[in-house]
C-alpha atoms as a PDB file:
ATOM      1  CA  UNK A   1      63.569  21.233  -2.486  1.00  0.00           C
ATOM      2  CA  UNK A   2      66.825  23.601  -3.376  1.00  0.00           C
ATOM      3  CA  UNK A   3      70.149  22.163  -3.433  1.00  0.00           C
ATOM      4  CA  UNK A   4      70.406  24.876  -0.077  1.00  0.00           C
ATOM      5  CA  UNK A   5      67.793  22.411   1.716  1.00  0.00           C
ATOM      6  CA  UNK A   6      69.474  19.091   0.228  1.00  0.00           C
ATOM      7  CA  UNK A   7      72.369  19.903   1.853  1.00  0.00           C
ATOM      8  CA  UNK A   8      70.969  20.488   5.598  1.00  0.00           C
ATOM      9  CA  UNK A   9      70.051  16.256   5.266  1.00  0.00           C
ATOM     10  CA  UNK A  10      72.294  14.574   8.000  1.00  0.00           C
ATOM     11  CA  UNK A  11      73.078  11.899   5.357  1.00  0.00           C
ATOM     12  CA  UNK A  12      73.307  11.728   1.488  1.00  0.00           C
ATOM     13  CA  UNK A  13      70.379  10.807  -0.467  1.00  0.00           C
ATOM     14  CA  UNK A  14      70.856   8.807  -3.453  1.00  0.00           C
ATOM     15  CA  UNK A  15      67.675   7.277  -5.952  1.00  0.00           C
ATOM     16  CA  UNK A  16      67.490   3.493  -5.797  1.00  0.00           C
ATOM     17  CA  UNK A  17      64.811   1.195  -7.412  1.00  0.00           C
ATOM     18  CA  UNK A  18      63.007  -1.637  -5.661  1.00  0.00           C
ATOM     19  CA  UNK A  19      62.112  -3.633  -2.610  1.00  0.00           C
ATOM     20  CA  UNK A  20      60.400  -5.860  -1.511  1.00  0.00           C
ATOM     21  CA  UNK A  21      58.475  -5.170   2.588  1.00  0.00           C
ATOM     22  CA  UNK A  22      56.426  -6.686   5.000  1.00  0.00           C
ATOM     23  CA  UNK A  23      54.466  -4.392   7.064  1.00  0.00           C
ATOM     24  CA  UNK A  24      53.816  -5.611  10.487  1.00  0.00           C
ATOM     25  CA  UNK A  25      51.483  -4.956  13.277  1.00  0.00           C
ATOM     26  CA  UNK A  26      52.108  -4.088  16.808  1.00  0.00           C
ATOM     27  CA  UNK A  27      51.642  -7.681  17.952  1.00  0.00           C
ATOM     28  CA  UNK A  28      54.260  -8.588  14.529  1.00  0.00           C
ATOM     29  CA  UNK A  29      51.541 -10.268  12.622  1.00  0.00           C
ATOM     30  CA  UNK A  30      51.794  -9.301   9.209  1.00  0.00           C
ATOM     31  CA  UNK A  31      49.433  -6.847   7.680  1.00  0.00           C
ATOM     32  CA  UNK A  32      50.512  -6.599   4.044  1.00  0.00           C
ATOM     33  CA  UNK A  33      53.185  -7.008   2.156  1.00  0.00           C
ATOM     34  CA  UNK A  34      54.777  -6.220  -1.112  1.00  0.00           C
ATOM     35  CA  UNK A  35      56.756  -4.496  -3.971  1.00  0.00           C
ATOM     36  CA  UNK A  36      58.152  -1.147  -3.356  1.00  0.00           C
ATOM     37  CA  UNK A  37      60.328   1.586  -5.284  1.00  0.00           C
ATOM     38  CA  UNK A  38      62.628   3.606  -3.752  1.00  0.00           C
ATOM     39  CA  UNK A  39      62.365   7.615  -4.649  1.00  0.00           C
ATOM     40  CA  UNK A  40      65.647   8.352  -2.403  1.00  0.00           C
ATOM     41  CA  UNK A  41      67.712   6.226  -0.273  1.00  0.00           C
ATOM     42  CA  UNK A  42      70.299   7.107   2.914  1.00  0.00           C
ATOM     43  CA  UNK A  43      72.042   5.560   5.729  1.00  0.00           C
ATOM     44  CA  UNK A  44      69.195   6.669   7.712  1.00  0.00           C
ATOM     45  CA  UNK A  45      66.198   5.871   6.128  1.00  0.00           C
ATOM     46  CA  UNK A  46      64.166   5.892   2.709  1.00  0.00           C
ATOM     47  CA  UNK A  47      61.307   7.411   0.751  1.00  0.00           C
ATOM     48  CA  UNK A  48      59.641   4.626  -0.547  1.00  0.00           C
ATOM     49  CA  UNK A  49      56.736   4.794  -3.394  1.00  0.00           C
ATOM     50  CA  UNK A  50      53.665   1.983  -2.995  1.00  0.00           C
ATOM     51  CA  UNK A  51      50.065   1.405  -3.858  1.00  0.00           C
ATOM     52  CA  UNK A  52      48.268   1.357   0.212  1.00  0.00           C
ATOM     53  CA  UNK A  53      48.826   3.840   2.838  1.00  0.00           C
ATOM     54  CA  UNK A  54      50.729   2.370   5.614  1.00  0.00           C
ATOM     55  CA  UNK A  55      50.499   3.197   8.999  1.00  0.00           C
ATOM     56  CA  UNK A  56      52.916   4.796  11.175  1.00  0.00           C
ATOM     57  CA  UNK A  57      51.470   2.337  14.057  1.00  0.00           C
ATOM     58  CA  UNK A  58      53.303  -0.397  11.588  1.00  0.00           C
ATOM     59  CA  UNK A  59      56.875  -1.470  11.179  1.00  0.00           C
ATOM     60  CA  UNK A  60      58.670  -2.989   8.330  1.00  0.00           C
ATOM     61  CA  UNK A  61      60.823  -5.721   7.510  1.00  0.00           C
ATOM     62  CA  UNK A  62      62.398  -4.320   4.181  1.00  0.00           C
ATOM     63  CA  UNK A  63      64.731  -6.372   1.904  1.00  0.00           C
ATOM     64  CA  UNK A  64      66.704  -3.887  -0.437  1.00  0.00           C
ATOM     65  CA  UNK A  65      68.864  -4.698  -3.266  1.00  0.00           C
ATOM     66  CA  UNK A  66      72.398  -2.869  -3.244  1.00  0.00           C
ATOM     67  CA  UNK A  67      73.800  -4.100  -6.264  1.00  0.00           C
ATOM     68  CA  UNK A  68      75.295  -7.799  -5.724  1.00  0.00           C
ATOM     69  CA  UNK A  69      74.183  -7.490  -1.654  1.00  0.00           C
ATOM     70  CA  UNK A  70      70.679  -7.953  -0.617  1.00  0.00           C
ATOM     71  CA  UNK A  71      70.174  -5.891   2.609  1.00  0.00           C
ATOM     72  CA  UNK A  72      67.544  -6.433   5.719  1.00  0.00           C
ATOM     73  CA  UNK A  73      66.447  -3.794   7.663  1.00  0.00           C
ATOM     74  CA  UNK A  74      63.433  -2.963   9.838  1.00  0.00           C
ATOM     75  CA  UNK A  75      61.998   0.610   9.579  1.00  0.00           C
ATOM     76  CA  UNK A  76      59.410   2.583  11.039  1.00  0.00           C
ATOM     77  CA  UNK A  77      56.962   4.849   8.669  1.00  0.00           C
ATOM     78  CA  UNK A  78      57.450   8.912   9.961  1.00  0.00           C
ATOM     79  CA  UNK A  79      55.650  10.331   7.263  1.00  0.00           C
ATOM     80  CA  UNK A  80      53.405   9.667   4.428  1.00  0.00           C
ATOM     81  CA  UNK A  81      51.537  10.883   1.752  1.00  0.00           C
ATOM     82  CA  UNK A  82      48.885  10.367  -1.379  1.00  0.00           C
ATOM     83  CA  UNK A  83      50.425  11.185  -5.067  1.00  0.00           C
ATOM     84  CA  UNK A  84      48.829  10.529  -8.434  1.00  0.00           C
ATOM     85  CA  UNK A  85      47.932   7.601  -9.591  1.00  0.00           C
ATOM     86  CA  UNK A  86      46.684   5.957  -6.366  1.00  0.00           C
ATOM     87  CA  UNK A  87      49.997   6.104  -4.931  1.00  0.00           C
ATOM     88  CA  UNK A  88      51.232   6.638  -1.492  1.00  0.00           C
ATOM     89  CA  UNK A  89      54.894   7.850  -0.941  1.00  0.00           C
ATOM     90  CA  UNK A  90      55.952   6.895   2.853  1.00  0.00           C
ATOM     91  CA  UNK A  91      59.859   8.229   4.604  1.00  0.00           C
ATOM     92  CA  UNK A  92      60.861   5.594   6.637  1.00  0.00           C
ATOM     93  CA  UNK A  93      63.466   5.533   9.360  1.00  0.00           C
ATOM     94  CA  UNK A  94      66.026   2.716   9.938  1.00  0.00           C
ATOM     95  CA  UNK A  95      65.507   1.069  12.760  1.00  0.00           C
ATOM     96  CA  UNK A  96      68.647  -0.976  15.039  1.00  0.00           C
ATOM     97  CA  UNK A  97      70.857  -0.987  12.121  1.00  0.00           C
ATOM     98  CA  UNK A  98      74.085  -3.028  12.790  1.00  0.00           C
ATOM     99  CA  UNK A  99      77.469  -2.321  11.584  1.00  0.00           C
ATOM    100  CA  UNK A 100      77.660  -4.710   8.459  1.00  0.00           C
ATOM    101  CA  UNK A 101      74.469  -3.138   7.476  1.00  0.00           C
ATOM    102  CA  UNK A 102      75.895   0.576   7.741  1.00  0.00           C
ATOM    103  CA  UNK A 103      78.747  -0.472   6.092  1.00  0.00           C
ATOM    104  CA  UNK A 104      76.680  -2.008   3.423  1.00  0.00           C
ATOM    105  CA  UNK A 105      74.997   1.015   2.542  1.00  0.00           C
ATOM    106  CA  UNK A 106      77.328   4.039   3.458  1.00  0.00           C
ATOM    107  CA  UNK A 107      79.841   1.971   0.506  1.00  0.00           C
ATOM    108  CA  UNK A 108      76.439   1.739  -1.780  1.00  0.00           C
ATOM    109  CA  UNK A 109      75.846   5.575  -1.175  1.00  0.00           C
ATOM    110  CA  UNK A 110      79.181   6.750  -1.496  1.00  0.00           C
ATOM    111  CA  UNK A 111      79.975   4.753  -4.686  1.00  0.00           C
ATOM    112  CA  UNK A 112      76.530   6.173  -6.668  1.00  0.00           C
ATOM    113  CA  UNK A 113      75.807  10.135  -7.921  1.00  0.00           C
ATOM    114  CA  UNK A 114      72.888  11.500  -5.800  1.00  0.00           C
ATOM    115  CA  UNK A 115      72.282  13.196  -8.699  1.00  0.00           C
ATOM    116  CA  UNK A 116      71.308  10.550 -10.880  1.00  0.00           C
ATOM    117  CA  UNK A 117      68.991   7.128 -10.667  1.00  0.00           C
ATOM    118  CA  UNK A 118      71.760   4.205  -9.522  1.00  0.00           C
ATOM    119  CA  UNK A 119      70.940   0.790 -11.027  1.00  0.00           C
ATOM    120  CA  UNK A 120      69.988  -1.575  -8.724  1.00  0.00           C
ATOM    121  CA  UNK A 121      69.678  -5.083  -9.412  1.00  0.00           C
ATOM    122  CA  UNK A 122      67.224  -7.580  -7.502  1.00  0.00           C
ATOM    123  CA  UNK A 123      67.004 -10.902  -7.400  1.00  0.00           C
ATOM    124  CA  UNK A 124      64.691 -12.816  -9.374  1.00  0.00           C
END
């Protein structure tokens, strides 16, 4: 992607870390969850790195570290893909974010360099 196409994004991307998510089915029972990285993070959604596929049928319940503030959000899988190593990279869209939540990470966002990785802290 060229910095030309970067800059037709509705919202600022900025690299993260990790996750943790709980994929659900259409009747909310979970299907899987797990550990997660983050390859880019907005105020709109997130291209997130795991080991299984997940289906766009599913939603997630996603708990994201942003710095001291851990963040829950459901999202909704738009697009995936298979990478190397047995990986899947999957964009997901927000999905009823409320206010505190937007505030949360339009402050995270506009305090880190898209340019370079952001350190991210999570909670052991």
């Amino acid at each position: 992607m060229t910095s030309k196409d970067k800059n037709k994004r509705k919202h600022e991307r900025i690299e993260s870390l990790n996750l943790s998510y709980i994929c659900l089915d259409e009747d909310k029972n979970i299907v899987k969850q797990g550990m997660g990285r983050t390859l880019n993070l907005s105020e709109s959604g997130m291209l997130l790195e795991t080991h299984f596929p997940i289906e766009p049928k599913h939603e997630l319940q996603l708990t994201i570290s942003l710095e001291e503030d851990l963040l829950d959000i459901q999202g909704k899988p738009v697009h995936i893909r298979s990478v190397e190593g047995g990986k899947y990279q999957v964009g997901i869209k927000f999905m009823d974010l409320d206010q505190k939540s937007i505030e949360l990470l339009k402050n995270f966002i506009s305090g880190g360099n898209p340019t370079k990785k952001s350190k991210v802290r999570h909670n052991e």
